[in-house]
C-alpha atoms as a PDB file:
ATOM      1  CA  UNK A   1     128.818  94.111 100.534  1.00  0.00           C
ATOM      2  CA  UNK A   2     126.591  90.951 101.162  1.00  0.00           C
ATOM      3  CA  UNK A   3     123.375  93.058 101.512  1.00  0.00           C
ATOM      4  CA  UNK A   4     124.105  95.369  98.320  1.00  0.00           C
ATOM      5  CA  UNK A   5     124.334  92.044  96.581  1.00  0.00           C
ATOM      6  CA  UNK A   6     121.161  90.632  98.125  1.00  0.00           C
ATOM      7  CA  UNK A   7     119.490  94.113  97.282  1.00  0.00           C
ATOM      8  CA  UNK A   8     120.571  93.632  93.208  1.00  0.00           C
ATOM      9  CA  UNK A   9     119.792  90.110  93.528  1.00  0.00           C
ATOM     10  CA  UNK A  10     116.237  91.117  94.561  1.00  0.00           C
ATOM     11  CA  UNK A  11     115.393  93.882  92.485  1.00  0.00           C
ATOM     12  CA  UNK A  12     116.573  91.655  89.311  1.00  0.00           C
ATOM     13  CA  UNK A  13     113.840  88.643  90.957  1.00  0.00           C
ATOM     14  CA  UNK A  14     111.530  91.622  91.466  1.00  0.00           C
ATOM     15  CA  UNK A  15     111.991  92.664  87.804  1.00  0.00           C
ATOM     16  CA  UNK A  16     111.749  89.500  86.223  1.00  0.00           C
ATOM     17  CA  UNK A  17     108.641  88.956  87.996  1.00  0.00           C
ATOM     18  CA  UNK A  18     106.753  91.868  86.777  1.00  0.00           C
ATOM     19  CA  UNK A  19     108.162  91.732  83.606  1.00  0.00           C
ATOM     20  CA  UNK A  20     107.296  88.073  82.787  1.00  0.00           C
ATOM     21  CA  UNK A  21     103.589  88.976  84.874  1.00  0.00           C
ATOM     22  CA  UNK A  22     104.297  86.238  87.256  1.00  0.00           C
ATOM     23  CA  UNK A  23     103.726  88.474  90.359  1.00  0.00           C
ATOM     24  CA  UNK A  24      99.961  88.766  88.857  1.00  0.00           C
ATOM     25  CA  UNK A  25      98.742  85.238  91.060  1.00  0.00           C
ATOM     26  CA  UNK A  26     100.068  87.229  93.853  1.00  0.00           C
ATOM     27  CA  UNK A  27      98.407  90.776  93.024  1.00  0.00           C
ATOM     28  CA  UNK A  28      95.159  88.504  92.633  1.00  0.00           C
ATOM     29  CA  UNK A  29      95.258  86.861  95.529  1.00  0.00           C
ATOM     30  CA  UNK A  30      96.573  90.260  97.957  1.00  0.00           C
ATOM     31  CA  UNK A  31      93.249  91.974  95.817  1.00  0.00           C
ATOM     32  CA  UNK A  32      90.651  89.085  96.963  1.00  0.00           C
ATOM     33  CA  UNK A  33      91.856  89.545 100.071  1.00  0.00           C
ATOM     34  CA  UNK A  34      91.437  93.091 100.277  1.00  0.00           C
ATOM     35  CA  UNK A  35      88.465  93.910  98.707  1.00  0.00           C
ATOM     36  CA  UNK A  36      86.190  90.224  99.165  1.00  0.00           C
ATOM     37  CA  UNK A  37      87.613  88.869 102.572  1.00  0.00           C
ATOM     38  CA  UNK A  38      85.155  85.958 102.684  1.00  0.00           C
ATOM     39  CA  UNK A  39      85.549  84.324  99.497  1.00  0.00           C
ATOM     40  CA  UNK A  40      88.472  82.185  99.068  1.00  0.00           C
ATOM     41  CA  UNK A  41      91.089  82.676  96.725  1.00  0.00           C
ATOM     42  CA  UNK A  42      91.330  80.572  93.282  1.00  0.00           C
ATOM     43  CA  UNK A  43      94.486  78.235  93.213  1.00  0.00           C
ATOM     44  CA  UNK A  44      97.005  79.354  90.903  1.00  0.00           C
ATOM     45  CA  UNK A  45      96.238  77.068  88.506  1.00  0.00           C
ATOM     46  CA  UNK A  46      92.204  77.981  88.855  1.00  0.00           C
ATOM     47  CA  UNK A  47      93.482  81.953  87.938  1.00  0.00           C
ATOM     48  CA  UNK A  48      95.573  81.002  85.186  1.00  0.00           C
ATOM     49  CA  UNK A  49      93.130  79.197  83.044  1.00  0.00           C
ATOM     50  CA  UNK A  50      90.328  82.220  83.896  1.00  0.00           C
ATOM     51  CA  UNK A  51      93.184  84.836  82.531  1.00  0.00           C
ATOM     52  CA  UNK A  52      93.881  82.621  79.771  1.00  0.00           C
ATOM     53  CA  UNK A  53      89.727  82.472  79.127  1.00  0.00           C
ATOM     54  CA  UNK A  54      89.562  86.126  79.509  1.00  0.00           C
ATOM     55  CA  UNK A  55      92.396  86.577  77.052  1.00  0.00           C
ATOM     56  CA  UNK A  56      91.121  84.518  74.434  1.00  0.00           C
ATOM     57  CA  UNK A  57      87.552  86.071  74.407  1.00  0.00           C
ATOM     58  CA  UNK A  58      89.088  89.623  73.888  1.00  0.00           C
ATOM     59  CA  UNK A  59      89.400  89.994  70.254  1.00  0.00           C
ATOM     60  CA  UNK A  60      92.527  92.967  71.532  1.00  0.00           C
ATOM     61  CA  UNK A  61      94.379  90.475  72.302  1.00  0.00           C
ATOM     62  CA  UNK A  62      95.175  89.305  68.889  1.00  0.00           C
ATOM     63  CA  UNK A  63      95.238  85.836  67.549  1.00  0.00           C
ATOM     64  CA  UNK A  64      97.163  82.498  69.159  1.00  0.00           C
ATOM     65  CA  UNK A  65     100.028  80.879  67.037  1.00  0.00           C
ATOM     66  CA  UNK A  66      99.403  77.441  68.610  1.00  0.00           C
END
């Protein structure tokens, strides 16, 4: 019974995470890792302000209410 729960518990974390793209630090940083092994990884903070850069130059992505 304890491990079905821990199972939900994690697939609801899991889903959450992709959901709210908060697992995309952590696809970054497994990516960098992978494919450029001798640079170093941003910090999280570093990665969100170049995917909030990105964002903002693509004209897709709409305009920003604040």
């Amino acid at each position: 019974m304890r491990s079905a729960l821990r199972k939900a518990i994690d697939g609801v974390r899991w889903y959450v995470r992709e959901l709210t793209d908060e697992s995309a630090y952590d696809r970054y940083v497994a990516h960098v890792g992978t494919n450029h092994p001798h640079t170093p990884a941003p910090s999280r903070r570093e990665f969100e302000r170049m995917r909030t850069n990105r964002q903002e130059k693509d004209p897709r992505q709409g305009f920003r209410c604040c």
